[in-house]
C-alpha atoms as a PDB file:
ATOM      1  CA  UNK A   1     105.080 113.284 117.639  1.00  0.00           C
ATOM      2  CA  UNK A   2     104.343 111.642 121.096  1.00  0.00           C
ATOM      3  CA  UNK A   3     101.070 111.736 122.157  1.00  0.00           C
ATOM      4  CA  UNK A   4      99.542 112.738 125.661  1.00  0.00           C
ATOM      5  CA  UNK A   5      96.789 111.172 127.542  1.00  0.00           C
ATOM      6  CA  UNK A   6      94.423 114.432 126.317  1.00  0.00           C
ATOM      7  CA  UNK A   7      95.280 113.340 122.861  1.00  0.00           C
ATOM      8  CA  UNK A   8      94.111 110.436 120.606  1.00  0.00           C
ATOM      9  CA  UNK A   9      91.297 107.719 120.244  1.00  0.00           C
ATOM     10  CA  UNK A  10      89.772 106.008 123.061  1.00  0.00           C
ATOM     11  CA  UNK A  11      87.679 102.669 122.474  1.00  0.00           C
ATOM     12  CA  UNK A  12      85.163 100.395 124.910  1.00  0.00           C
ATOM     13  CA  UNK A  13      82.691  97.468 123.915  1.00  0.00           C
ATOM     14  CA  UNK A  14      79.591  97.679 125.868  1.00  0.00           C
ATOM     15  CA  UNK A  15      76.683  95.107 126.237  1.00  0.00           C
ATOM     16  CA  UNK A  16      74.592  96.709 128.343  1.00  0.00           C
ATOM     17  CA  UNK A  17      72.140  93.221 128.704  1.00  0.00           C
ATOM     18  CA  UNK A  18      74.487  92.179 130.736  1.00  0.00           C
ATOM     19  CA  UNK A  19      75.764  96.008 132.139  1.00  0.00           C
ATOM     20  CA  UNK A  20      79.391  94.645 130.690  1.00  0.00           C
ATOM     21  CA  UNK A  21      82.297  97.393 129.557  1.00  0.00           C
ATOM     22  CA  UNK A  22      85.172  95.716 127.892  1.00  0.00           C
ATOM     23  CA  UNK A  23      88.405  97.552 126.955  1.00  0.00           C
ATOM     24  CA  UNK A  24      89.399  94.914 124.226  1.00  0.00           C
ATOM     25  CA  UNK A  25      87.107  93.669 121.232  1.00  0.00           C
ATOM     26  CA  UNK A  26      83.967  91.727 122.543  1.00  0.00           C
ATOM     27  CA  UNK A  27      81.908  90.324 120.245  1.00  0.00           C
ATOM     28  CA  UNK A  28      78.221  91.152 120.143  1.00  0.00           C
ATOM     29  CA  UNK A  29      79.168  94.444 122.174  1.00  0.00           C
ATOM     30  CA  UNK A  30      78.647  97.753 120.721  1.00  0.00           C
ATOM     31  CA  UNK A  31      81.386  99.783 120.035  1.00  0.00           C
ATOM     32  CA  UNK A  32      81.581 103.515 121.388  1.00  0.00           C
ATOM     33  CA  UNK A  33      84.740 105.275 120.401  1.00  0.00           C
ATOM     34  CA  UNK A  34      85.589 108.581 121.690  1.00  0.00           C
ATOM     35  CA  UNK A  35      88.524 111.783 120.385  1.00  0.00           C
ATOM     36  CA  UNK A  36      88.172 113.560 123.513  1.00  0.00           C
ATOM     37  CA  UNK A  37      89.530 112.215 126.829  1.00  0.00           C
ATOM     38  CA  UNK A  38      87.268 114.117 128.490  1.00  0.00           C
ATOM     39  CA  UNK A  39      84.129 112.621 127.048  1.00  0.00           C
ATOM     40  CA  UNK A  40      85.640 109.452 127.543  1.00  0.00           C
ATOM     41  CA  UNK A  41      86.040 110.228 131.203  1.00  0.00           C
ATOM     42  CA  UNK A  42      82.776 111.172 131.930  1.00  0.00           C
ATOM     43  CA  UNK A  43      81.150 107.766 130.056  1.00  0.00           C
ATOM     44  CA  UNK A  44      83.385 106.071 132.255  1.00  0.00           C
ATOM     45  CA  UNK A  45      81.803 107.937 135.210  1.00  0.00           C
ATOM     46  CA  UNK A  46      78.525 107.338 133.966  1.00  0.00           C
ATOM     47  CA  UNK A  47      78.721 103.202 133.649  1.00  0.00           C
ATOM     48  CA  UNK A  48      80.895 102.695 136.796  1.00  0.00           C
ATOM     49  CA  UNK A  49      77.210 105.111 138.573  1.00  0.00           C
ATOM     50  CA  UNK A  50      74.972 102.581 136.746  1.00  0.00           C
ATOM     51  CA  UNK A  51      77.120  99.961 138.034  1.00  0.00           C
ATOM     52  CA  UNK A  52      78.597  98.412 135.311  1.00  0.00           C
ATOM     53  CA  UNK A  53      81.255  95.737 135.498  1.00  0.00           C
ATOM     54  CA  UNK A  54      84.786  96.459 133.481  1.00  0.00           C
ATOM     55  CA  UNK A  55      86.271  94.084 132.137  1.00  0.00           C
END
């Protein structure tokens, strides 16, 4: 079955020393994973607010 956007397992590496989200492996960043795209969403909202860079 093909999953949707809404459906799956997100992943992002954070160092938040250095106010850093990765989207890829990093190491020494912590690793938050997330089921719900939603939730995902809205921690994405919340580091791009505190001004965190993406990488």
């Amino acid at each position: 079955m093909e999953q949707t956007a809404r459906e799956g397992h997100w992943r992002i590496w954070v160092c938040p020393e250095q106010k850093i989200v990765s989207f890829h492996h990093e190491t020494g960043f912590q690793l938050l994973e997330f089921h719900k795209w939603e939730l995902f969403l809205r921690c994405m909202e919340w580091y791009t607010e505190k001004q965190y860079r993406y990488q």
